[in-house]
PDB file of N, CA and C in Angstrom:
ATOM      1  N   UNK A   1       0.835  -1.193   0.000  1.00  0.00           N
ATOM      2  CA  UNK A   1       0.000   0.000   0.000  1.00  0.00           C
ATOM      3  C   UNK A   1       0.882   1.260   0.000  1.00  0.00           C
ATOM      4  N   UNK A   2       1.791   1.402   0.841  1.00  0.00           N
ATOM      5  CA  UNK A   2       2.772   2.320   0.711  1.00  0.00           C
ATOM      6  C   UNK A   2       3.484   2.672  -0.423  1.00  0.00           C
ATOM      7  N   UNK A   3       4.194   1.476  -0.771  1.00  0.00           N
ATOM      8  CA  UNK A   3       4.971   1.465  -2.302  1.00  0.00           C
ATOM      9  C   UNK A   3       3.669   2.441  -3.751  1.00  0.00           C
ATOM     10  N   UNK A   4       2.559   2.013  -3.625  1.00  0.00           N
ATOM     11  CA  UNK A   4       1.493   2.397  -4.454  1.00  0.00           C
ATOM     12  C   UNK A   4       1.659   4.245  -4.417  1.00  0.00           C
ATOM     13  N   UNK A   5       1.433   4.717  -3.055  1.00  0.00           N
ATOM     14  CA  UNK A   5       1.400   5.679  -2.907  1.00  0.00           C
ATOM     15  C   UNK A   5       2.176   6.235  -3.435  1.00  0.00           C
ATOM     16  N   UNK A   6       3.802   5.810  -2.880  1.00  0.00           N
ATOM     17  CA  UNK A   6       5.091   6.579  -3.585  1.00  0.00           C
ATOM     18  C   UNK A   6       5.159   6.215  -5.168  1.00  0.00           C
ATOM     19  N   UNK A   7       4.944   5.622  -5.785  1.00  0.00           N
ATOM     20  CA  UNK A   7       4.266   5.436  -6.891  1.00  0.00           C
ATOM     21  C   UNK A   7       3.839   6.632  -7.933  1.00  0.00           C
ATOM     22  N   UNK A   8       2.256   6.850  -7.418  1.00  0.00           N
ATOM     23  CA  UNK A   8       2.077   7.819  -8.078  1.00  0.00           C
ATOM     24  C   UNK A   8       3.055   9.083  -8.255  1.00  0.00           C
ATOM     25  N   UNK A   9       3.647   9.718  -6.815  1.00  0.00           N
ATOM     26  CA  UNK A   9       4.824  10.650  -7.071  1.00  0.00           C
ATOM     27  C   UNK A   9       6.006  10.406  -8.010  1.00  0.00           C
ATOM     28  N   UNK A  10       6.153   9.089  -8.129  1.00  0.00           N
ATOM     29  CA  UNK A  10       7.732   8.953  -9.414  1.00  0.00           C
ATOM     30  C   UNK A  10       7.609   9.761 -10.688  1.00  0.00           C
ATOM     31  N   UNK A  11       6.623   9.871 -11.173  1.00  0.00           N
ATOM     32  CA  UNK A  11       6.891  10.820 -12.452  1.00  0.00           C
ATOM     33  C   UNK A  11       6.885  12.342 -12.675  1.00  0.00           C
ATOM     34  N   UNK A  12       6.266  12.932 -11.424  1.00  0.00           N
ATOM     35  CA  UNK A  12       6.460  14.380 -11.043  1.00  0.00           C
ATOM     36  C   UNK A  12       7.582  14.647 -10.749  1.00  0.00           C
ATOM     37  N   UNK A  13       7.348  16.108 -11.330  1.00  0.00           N
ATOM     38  CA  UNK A  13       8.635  16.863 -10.857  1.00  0.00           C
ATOM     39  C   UNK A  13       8.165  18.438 -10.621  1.00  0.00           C
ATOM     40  N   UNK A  14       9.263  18.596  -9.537  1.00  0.00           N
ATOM     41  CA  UNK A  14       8.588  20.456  -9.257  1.00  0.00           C
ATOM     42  C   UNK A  14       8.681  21.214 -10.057  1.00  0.00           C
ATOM     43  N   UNK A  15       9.381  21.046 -10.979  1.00  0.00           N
ATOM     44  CA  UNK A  15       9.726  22.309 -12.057  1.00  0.00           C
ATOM     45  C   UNK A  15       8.253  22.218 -12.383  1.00  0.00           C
ATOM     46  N   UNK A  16       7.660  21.494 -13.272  1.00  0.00           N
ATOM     47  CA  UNK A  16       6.690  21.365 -13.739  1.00  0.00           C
ATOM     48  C   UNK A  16       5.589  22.036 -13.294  1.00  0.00           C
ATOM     49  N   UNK A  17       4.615  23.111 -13.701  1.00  0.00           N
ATOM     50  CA  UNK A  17       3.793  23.608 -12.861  1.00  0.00           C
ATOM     51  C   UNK A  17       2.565  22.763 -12.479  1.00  0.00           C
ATOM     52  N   UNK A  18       1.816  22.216 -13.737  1.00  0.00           N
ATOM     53  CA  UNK A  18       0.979  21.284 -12.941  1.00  0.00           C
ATOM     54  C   UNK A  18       1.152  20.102 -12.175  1.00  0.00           C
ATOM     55  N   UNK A  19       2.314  19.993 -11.980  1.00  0.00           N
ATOM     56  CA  UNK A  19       2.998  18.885 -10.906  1.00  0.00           C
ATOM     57  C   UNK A  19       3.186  19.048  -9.940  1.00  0.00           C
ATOM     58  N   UNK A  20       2.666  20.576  -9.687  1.00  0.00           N
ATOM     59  CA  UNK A  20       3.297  21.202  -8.541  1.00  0.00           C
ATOM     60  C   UNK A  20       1.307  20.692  -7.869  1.00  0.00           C
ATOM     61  N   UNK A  21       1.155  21.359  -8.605  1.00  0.00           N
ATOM     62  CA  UNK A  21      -0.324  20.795  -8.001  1.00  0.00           C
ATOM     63  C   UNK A  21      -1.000  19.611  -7.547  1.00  0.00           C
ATOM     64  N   UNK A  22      -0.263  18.633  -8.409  1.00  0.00           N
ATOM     65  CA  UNK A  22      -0.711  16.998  -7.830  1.00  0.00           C
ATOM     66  C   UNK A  22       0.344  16.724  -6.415  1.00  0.00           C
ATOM     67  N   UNK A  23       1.426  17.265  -6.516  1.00  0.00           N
ATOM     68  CA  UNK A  23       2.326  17.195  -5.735  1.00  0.00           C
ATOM     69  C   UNK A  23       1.601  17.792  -3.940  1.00  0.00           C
ATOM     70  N   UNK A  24       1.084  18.792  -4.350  1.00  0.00           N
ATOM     71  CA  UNK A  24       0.636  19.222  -2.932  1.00  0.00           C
ATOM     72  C   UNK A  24      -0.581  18.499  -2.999  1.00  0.00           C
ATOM     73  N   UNK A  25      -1.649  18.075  -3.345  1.00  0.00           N
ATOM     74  CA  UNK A  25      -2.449  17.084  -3.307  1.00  0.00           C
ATOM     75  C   UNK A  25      -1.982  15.853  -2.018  1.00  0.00           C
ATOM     76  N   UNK A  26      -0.486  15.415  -3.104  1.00  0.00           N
ATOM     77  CA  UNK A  26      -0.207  14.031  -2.358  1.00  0.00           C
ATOM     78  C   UNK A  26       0.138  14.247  -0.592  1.00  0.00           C
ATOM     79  N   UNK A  27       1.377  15.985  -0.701  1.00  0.00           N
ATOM     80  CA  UNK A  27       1.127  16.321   0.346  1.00  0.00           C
ATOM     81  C   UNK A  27      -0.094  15.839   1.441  1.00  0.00           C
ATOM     82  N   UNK A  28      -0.740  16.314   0.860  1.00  0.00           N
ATOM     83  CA  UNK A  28      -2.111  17.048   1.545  1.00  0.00           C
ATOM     84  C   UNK A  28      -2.521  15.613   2.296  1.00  0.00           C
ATOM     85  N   UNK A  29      -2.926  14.774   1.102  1.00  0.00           N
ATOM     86  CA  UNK A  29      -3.273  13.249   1.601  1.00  0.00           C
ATOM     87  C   UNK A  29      -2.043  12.505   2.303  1.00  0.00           C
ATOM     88  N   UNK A  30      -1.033  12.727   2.201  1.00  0.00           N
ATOM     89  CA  UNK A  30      -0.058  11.927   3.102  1.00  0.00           C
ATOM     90  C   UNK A  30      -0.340  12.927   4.601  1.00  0.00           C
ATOM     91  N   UNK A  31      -0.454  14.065   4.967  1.00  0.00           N
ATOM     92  CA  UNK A  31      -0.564  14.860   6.338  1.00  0.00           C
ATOM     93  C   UNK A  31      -2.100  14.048   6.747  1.00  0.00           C
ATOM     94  N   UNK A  32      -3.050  14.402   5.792  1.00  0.00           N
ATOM     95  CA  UNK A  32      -4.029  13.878   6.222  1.00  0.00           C
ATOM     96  C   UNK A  32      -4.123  12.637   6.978  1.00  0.00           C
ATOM     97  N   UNK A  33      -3.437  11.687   6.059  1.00  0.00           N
ATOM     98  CA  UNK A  33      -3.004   9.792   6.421  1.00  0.00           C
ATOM     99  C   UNK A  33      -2.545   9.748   8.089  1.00  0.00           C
ATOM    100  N   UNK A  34      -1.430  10.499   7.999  1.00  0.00           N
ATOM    101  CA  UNK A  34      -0.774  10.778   9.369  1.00  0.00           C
ATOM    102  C   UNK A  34      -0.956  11.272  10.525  1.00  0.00           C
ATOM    103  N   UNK A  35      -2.371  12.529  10.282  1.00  0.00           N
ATOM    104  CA  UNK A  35      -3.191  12.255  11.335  1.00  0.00           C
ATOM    105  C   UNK A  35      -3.929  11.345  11.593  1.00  0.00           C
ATOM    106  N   UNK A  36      -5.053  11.015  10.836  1.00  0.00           N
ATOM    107  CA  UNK A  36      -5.705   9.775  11.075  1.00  0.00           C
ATOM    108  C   UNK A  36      -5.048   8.553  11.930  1.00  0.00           C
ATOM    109  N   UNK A  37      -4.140   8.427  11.393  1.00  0.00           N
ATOM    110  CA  UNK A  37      -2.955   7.313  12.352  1.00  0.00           C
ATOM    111  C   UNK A  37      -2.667   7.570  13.444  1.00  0.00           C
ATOM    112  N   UNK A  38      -2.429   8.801  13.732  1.00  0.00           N
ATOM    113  CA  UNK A  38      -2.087   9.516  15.266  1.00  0.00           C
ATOM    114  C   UNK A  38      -3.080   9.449  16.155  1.00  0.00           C
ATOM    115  N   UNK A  39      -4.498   9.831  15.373  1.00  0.00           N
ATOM    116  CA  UNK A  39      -5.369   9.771  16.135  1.00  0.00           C
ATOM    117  C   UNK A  39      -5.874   8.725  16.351  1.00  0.00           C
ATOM    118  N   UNK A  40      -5.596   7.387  15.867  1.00  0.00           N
ATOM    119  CA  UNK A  40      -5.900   6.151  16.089  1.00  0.00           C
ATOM    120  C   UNK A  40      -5.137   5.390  16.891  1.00  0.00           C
ATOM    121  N   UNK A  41      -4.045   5.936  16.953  1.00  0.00           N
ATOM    122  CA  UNK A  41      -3.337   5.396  17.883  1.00  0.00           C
ATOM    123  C   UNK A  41      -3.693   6.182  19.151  1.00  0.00           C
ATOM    124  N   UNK A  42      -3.626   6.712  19.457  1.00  0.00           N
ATOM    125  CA  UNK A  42      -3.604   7.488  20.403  1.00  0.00           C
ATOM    126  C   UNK A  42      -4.911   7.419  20.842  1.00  0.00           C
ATOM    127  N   UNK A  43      -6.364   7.149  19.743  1.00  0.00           N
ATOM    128  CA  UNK A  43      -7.590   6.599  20.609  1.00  0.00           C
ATOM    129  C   UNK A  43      -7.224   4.492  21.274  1.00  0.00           C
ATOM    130  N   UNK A  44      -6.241   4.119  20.895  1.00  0.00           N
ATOM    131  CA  UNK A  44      -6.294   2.685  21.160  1.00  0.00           C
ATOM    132  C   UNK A  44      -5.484   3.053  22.505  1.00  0.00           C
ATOM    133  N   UNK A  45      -4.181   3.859  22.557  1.00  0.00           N
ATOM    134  CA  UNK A  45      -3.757   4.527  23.786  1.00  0.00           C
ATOM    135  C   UNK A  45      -4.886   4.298  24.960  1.00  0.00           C
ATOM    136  N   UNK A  46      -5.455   6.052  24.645  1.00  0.00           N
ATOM    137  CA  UNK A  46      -6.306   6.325  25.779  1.00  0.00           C
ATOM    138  C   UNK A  46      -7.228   5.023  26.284  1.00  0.00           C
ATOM    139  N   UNK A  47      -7.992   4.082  25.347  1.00  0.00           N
ATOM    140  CA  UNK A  47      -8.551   3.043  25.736  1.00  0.00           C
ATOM    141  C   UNK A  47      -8.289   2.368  26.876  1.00  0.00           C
ATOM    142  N   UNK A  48      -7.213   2.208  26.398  1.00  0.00           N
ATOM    143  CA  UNK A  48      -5.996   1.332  27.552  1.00  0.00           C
ATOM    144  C   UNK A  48      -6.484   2.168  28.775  1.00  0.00           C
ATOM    145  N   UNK A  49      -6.400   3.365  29.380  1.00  0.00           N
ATOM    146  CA  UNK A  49      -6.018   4.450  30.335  1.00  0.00           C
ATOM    147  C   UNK A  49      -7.851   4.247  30.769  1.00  0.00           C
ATOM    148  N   UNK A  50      -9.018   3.988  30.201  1.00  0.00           N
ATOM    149  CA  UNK A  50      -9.990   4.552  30.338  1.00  0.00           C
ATOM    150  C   UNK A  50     -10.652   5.714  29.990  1.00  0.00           C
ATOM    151  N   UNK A  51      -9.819   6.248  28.675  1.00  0.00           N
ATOM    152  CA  UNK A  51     -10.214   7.474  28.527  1.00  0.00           C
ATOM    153  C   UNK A  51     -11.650   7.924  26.994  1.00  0.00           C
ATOM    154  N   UNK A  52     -12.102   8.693  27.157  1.00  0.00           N
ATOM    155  CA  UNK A  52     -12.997   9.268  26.322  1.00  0.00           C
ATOM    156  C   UNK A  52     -12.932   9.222  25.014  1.00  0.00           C
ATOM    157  N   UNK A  53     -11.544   9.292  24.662  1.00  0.00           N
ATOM    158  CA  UNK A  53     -11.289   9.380  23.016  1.00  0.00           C
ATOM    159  C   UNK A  53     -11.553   8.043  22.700  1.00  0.00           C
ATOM    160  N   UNK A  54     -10.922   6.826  23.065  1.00  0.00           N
ATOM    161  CA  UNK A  54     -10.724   5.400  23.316  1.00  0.00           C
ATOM    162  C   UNK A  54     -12.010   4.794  23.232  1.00  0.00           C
ATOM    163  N   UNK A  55     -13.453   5.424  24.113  1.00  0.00           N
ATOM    164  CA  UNK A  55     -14.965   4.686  24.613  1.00  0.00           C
ATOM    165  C   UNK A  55     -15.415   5.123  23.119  1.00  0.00           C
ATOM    166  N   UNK A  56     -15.340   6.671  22.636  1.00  0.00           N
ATOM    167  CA  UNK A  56     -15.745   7.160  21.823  1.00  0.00           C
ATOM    168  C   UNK A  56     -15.730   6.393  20.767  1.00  0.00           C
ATOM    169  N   UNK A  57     -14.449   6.154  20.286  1.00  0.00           N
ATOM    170  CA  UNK A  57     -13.628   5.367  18.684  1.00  0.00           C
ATOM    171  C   UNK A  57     -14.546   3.547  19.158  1.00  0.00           C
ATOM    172  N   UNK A  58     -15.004   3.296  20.473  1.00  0.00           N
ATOM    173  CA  UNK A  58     -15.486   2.096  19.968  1.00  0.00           C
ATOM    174  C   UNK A  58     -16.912   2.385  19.761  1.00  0.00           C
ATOM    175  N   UNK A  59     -17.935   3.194  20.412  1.00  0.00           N
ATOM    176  CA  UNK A  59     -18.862   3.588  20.375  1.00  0.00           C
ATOM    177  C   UNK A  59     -19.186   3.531  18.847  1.00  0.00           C
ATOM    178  N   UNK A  60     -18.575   4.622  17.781  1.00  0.00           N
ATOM    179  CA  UNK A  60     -18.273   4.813  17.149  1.00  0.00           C
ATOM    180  C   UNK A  60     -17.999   3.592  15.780  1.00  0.00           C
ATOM    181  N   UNK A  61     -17.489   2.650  15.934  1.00  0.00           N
ATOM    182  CA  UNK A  61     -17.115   1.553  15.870  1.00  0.00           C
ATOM    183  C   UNK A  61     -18.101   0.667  15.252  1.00  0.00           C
ATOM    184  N   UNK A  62     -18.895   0.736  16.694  1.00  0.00           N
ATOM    185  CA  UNK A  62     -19.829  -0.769  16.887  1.00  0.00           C
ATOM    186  C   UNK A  62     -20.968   0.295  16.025  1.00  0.00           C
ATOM    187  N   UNK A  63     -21.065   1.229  16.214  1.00  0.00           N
ATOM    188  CA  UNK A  63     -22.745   2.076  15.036  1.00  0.00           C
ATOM    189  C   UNK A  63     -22.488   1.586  14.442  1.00  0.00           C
ATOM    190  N   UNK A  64     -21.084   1.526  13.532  1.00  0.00           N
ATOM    191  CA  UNK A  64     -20.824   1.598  11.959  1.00  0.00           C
ATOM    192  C   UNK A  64     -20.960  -0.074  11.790  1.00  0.00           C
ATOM    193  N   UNK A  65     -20.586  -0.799  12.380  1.00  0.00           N
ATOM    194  CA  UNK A  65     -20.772  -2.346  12.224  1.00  0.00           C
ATOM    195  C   UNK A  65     -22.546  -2.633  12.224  1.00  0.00           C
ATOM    196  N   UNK A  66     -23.334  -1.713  13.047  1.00  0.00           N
ATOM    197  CA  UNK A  66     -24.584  -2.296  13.010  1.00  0.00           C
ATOM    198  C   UNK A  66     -25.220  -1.658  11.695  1.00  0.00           C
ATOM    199  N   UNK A  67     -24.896  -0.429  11.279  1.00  0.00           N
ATOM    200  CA  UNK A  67     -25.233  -0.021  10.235  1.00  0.00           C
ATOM    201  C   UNK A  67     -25.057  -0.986   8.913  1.00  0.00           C
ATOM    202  N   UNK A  68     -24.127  -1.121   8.945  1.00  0.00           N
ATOM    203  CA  UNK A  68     -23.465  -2.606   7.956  1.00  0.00           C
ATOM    204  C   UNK A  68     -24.964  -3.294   7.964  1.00  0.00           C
ATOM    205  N   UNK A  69     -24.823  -3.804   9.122  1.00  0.00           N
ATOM    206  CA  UNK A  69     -25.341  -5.072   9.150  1.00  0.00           C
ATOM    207  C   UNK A  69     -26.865  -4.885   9.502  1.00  0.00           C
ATOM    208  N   UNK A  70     -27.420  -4.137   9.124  1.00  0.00           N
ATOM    209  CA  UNK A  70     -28.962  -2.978   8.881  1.00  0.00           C
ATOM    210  C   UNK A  70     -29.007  -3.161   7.239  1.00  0.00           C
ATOM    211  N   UNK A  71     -28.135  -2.789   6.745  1.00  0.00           N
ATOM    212  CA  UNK A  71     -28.212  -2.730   5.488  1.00  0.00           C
ATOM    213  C   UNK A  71     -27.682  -3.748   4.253  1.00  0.00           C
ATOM    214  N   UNK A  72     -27.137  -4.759   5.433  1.00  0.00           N
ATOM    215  CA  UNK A  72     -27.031  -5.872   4.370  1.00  0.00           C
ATOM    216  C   UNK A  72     -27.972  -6.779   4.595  1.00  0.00           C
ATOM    217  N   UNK A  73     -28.770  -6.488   5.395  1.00  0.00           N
ATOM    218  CA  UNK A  73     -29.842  -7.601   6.104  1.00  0.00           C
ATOM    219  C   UNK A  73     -31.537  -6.925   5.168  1.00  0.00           C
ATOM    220  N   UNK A  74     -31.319  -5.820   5.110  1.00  0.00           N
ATOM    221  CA  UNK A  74     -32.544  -5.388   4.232  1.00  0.00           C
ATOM    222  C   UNK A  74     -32.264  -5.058   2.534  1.00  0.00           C
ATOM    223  N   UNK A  75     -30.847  -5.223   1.783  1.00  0.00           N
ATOM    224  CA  UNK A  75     -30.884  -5.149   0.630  1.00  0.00           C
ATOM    225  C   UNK A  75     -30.497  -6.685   0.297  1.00  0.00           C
ATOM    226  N   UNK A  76     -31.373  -6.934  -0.692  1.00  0.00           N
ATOM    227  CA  UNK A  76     -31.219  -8.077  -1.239  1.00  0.00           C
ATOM    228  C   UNK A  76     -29.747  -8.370  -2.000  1.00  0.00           C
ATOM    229  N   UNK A  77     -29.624  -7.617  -2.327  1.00  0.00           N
ATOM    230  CA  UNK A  77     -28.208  -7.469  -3.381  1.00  0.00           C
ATOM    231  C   UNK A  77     -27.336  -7.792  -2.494  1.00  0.00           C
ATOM    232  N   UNK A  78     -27.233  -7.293  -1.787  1.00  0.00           N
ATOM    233  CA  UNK A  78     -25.985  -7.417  -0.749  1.00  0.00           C
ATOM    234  C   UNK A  78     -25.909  -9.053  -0.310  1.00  0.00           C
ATOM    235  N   UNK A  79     -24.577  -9.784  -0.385  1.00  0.00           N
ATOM    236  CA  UNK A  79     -24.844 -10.984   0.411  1.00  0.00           C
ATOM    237  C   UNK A  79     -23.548 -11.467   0.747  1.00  0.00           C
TER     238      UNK A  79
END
């Protein structure tokens, strides 16, 4: 998954002006990536501790699993 990412960047270059633009894109989504991670770690952290961020991210969690499973239970398509 990683390799993919760095990937797309191999054929850019900064000189290039519209490269400059996909380039901060990838930026953008690699900062983005890296919070998400931080904050996931750091909600599996607090868990550990008893803390709010931690109850939240499972709270959170278990909706999205019942939602799933709401909606694969009433569309036929789904199986």
């Amino acid at each position: 998954m990683i390799r993919s990412e760095y990937d797309k960047s191999r054929g850019l270059s900064p000189e290039n002006p519209p490269d400059q633009i996909k380039i901060e894109g990838l930026k953008a989504n690699a900062v983005r990536a890296l919070s998400n991670y931080m904050l996931y770690e750091g909600g599996i952290q607090d868990r550990n501790k008893g803390g709010k961020l931690g109850a939240a991210m499972d709270r959170f969690h278990d909706k999205n699993v019942q939602g799933m499973q709401k909606n694969k239970d009433s569309d036929p398509k789904i199986s």
